[in-house]
C-alpha atoms as a PDB file:
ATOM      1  CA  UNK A   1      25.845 -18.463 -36.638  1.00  0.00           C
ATOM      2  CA  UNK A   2      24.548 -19.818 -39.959  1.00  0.00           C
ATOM      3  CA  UNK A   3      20.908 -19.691 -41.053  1.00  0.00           C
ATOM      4  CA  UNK A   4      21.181 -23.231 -40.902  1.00  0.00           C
ATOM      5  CA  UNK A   5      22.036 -23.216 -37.250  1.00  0.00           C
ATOM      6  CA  UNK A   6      18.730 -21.313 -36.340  1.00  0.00           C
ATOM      7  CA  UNK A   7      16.003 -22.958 -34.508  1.00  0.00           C
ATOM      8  CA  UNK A   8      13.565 -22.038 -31.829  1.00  0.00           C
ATOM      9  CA  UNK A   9      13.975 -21.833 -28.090  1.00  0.00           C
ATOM     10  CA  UNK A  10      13.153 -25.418 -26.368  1.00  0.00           C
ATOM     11  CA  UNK A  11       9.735 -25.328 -25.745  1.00  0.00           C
ATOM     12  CA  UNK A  12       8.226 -23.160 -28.312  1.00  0.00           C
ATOM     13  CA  UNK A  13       6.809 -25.665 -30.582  1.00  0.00           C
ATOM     14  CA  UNK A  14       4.738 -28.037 -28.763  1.00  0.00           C
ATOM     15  CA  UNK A  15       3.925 -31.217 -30.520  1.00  0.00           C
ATOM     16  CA  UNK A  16      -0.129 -31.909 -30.618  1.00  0.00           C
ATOM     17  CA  UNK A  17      -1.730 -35.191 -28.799  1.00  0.00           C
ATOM     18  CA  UNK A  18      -3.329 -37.483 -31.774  1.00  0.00           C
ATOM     19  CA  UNK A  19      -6.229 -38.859 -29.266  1.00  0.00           C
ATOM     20  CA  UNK A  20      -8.198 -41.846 -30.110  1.00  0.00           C
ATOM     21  CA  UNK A  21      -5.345 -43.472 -32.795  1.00  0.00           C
ATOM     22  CA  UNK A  22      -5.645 -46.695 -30.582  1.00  0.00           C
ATOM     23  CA  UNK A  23      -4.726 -48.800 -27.516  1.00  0.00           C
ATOM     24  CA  UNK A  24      -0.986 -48.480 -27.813  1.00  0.00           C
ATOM     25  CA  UNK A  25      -0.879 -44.516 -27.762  1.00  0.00           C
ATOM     26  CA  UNK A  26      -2.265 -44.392 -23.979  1.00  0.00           C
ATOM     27  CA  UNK A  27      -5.277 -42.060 -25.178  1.00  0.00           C
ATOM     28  CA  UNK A  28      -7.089 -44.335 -27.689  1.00  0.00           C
ATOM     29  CA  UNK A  29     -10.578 -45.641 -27.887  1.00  0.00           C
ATOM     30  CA  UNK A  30     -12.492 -42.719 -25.735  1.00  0.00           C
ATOM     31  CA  UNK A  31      -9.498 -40.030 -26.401  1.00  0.00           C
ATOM     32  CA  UNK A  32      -9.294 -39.092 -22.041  1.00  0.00           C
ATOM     33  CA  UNK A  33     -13.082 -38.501 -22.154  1.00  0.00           C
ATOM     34  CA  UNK A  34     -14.217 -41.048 -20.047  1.00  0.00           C
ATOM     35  CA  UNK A  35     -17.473 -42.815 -21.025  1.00  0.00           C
ATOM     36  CA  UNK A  36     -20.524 -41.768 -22.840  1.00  0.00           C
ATOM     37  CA  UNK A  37     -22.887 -38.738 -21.802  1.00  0.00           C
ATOM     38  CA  UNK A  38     -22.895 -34.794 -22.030  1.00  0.00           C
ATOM     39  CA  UNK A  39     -19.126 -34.378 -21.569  1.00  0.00           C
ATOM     40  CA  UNK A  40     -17.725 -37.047 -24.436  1.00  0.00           C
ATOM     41  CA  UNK A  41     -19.414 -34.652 -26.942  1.00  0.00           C
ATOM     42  CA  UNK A  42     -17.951 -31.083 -28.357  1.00  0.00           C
ATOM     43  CA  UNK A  43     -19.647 -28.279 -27.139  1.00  0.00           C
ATOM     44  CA  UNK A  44     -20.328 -28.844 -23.565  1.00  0.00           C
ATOM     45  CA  UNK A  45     -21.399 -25.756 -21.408  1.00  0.00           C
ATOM     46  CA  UNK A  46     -22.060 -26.922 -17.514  1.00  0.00           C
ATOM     47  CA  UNK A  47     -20.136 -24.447 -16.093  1.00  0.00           C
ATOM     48  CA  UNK A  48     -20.853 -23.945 -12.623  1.00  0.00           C
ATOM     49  CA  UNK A  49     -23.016 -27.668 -12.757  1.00  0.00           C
ATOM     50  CA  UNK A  50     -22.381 -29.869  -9.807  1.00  0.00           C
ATOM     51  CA  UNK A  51     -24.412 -32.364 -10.993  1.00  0.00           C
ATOM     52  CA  UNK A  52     -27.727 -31.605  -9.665  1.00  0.00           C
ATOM     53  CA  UNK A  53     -26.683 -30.419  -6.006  1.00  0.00           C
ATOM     54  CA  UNK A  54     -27.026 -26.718  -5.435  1.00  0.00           C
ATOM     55  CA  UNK A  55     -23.792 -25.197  -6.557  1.00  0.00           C
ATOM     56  CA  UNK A  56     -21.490 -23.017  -5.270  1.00  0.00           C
ATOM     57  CA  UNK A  57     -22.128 -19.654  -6.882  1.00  0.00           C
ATOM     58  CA  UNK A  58     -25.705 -20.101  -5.280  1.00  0.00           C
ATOM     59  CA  UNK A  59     -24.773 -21.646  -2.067  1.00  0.00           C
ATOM     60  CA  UNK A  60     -22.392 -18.787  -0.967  1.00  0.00           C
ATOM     61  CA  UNK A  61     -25.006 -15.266   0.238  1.00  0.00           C
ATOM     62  CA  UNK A  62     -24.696 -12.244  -2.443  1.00  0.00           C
ATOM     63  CA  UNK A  63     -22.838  -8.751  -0.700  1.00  0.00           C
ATOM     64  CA  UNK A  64     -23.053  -5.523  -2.089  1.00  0.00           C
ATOM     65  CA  UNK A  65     -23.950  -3.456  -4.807  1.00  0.00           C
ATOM     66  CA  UNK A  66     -22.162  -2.203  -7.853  1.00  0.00           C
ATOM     67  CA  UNK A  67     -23.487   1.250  -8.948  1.00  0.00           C
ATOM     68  CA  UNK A  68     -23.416   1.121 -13.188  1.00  0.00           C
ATOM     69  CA  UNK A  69     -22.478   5.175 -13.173  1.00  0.00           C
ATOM     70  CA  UNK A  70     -19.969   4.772 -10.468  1.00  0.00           C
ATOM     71  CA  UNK A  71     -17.625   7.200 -10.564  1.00  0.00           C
ATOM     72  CA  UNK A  72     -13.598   6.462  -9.789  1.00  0.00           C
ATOM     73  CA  UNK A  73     -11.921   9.753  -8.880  1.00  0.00           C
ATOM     74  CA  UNK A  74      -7.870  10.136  -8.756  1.00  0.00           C
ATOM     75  CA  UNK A  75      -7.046   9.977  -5.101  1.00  0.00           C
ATOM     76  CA  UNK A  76      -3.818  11.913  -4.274  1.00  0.00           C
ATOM     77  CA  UNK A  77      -2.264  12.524  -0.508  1.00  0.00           C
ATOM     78  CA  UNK A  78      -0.572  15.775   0.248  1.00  0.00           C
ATOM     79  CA  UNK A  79       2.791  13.955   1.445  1.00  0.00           C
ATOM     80  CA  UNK A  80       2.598  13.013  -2.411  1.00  0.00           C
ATOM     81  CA  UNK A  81       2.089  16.490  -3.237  1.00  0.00           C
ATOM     82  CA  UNK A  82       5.010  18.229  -1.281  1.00  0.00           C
ATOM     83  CA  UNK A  83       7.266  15.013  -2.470  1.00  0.00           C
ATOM     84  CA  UNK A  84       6.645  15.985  -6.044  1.00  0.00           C
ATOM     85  CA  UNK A  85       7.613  19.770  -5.015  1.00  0.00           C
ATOM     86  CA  UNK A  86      10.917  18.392  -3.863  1.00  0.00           C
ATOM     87  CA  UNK A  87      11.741  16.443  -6.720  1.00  0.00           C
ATOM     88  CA  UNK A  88      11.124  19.060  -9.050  1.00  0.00           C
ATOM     89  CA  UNK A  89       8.247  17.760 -10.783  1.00  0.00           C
ATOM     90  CA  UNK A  90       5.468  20.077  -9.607  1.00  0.00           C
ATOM     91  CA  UNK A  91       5.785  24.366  -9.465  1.00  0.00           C
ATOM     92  CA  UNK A  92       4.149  25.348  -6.133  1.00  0.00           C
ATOM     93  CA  UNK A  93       3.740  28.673  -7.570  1.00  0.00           C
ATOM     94  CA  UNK A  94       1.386  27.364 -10.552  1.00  0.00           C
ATOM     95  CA  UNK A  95      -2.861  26.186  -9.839  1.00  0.00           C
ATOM     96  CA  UNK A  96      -2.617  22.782  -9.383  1.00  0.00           C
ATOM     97  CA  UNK A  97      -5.615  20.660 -10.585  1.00  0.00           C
ATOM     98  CA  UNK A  98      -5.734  16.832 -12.260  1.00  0.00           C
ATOM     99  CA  UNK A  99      -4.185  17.681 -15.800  1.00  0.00           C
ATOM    100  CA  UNK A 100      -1.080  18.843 -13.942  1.00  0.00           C
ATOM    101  CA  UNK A 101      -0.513  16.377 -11.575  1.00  0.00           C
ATOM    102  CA  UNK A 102      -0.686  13.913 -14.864  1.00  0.00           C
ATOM    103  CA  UNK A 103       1.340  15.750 -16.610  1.00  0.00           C
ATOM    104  CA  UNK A 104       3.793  15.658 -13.573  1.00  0.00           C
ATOM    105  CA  UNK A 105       3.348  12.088 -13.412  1.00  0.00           C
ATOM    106  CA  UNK A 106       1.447  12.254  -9.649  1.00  0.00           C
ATOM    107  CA  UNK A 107      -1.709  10.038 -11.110  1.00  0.00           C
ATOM    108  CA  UNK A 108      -1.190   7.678 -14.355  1.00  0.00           C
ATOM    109  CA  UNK A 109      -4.519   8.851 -15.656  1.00  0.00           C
ATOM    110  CA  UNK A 110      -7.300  11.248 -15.397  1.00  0.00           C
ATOM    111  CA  UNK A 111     -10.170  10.031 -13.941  1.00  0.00           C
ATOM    112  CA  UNK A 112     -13.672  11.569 -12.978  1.00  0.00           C
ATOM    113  CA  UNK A 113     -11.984  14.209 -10.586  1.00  0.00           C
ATOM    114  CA  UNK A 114      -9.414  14.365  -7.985  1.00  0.00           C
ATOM    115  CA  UNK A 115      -9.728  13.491  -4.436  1.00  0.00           C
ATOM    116  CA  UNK A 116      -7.792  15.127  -1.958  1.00  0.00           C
ATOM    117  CA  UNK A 117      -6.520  13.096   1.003  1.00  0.00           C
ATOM    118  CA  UNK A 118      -4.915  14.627   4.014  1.00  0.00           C
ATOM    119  CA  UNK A 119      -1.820  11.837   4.363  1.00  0.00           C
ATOM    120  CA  UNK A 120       1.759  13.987   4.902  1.00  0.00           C
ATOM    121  CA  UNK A 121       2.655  16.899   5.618  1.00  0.00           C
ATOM    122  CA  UNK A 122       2.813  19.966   3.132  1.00  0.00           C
ATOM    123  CA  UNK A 123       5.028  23.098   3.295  1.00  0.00           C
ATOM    124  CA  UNK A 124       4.329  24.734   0.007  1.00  0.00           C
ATOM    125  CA  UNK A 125       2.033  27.178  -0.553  1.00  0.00           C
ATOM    126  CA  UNK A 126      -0.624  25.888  -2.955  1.00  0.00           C
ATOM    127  CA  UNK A 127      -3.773  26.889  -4.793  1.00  0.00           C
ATOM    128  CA  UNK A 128      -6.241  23.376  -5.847  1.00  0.00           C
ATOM    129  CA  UNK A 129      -8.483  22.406  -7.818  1.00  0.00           C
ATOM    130  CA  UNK A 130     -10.326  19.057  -6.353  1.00  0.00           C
ATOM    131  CA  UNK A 131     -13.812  17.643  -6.851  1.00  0.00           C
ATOM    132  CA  UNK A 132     -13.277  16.953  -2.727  1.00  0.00           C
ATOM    133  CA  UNK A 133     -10.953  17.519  -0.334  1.00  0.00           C
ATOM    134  CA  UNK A 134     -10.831  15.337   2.985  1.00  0.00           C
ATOM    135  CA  UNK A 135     -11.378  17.895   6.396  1.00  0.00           C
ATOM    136  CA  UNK A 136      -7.491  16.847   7.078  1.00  0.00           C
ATOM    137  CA  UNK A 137      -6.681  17.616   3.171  1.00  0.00           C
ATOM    138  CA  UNK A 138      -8.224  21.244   3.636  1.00  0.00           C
ATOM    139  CA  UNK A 139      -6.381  21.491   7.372  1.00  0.00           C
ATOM    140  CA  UNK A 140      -3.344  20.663   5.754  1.00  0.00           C
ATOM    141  CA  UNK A 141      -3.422  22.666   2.774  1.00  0.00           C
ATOM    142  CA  UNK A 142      -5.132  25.899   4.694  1.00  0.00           C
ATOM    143  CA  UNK A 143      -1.950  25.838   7.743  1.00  0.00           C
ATOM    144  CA  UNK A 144       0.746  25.659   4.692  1.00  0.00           C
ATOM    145  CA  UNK A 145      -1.168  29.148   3.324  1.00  0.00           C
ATOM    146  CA  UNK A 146      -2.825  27.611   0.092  1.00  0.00           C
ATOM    147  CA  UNK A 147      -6.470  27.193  -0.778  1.00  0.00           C
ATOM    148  CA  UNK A 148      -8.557  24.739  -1.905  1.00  0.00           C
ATOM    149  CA  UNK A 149     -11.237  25.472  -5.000  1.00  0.00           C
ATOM    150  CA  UNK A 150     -13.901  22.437  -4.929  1.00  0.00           C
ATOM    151  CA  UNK A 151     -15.785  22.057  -8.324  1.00  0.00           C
ATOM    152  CA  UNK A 152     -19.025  22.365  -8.172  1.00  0.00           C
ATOM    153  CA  UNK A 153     -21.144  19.358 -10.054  1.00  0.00           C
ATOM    154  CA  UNK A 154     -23.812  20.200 -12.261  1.00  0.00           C
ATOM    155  CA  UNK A 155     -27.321  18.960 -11.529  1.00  0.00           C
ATOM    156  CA  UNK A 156     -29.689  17.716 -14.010  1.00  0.00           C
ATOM    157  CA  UNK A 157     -33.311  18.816 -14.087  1.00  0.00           C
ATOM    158  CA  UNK A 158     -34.365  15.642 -14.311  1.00  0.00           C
ATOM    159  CA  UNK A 159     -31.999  14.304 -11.463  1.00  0.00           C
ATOM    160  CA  UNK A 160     -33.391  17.178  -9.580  1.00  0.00           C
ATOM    161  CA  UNK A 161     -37.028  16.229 -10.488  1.00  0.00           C
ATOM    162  CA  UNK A 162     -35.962  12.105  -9.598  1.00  0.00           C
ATOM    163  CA  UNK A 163     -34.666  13.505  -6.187  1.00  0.00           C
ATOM    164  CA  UNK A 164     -37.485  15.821  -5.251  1.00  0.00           C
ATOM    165  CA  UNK A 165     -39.924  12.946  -6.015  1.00  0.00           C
ATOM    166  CA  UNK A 166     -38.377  10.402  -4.046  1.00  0.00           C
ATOM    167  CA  UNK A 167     -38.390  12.965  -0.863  1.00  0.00           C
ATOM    168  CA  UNK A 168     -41.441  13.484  -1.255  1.00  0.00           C
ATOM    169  CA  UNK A 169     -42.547   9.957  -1.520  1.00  0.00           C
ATOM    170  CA  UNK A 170     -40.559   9.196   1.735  1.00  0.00           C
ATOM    171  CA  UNK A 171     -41.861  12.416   3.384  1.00  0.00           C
ATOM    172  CA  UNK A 172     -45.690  10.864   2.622  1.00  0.00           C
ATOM    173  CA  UNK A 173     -45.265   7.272   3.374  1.00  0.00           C
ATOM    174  CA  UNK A 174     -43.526   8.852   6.777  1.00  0.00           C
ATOM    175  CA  UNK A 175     -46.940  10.589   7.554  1.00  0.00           C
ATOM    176  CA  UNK A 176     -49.077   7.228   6.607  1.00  0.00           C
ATOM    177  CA  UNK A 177     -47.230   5.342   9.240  1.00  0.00           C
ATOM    178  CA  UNK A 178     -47.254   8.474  11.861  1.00  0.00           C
ATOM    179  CA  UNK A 179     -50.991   8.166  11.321  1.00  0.00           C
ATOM    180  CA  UNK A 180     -52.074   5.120  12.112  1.00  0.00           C
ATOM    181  CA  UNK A 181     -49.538   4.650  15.001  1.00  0.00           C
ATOM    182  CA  UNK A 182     -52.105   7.396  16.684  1.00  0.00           C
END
């Protein structure tokens, strides 16, 4: 091969459409932007517009609710668990909590916590670390002869304060409506 010889792979230099160079080139006069209006000019932004009828993003009923401070824990099954103890990668002998399991490549990533799922069957012997632990999880893990050590999430005065309030706002509006059924 000589550097003259070099090119690129068919298809990697795509020629540009000239529009609006004239009758002969297929896209002349109106360059494939039909007539006049809104969408001939640059800059357009109808997005979901169906021209005046009620369009689909509003037609179809909203579902659900996305929590802003959601948290998305590192779900792991014990069959997982006792499969990485039989490869090798985990020691059943060592606590086992989310910076081992990534570091024995069980989860990618650490997430906000682990979550212990009680899919398989485990043999080993093992001591846990979880932020929760399915009542299968804990069966599982508790017949092998292990434990399970479930972190304990700190509370905020003022979350405490927002809860209390709210309970007792329920608990009063509760009595309003007990009183005037009577």
């Amino acid at each position: 091969m000589r550097l003259n010889e070099i090119k690129d792979n068919p298809g990697a230099r795509k020629v540009r459409v000239r529009v609006g160079r004239g009758i002969g080139s297929g896209l002349g006069k109106q360059a494939g932007r039909g007539g006049k209006g809104q969408t001939a000019r640059t800059g357009v932004a109808i997005g979901g517009f169906e021209g005046g009828q009620m369009p689909l993003h509003r037609r179809l009923p909203k579902r659900g609710f996305n929590s802003l401070d959601r948290q998305r824990f590192n779900e792991v099954n014990v069959g997982a668990l006792q499969a990485a103890i039989d490869q090798g990668r985990l020691d059943a002998g060592q606590p086992l909590d989310v910076a081992g399991l990534v570091a024995a490549g069980v989860v990618r990533r650490a997430l906000d916590g682990l979550r212990l799922l009680g899919d398989g069957e485990l043999k080993a012997k093992l001591a846990i670390t979880a932020d929760h632990a399915t009542a299968s999880a804990r069966a599982a893990v508790e017949r092998a002869g292990g434990s399970i050590t479930l972190i304990e999430k700190k509370v905020l005065e003022a979350d405490e304060f927002k809860r209390k309030k709210t309970a007792a706002k329920k608990a009063k509006s509760g009595k309003k409506k007990g009183g005037e059924a009577d």
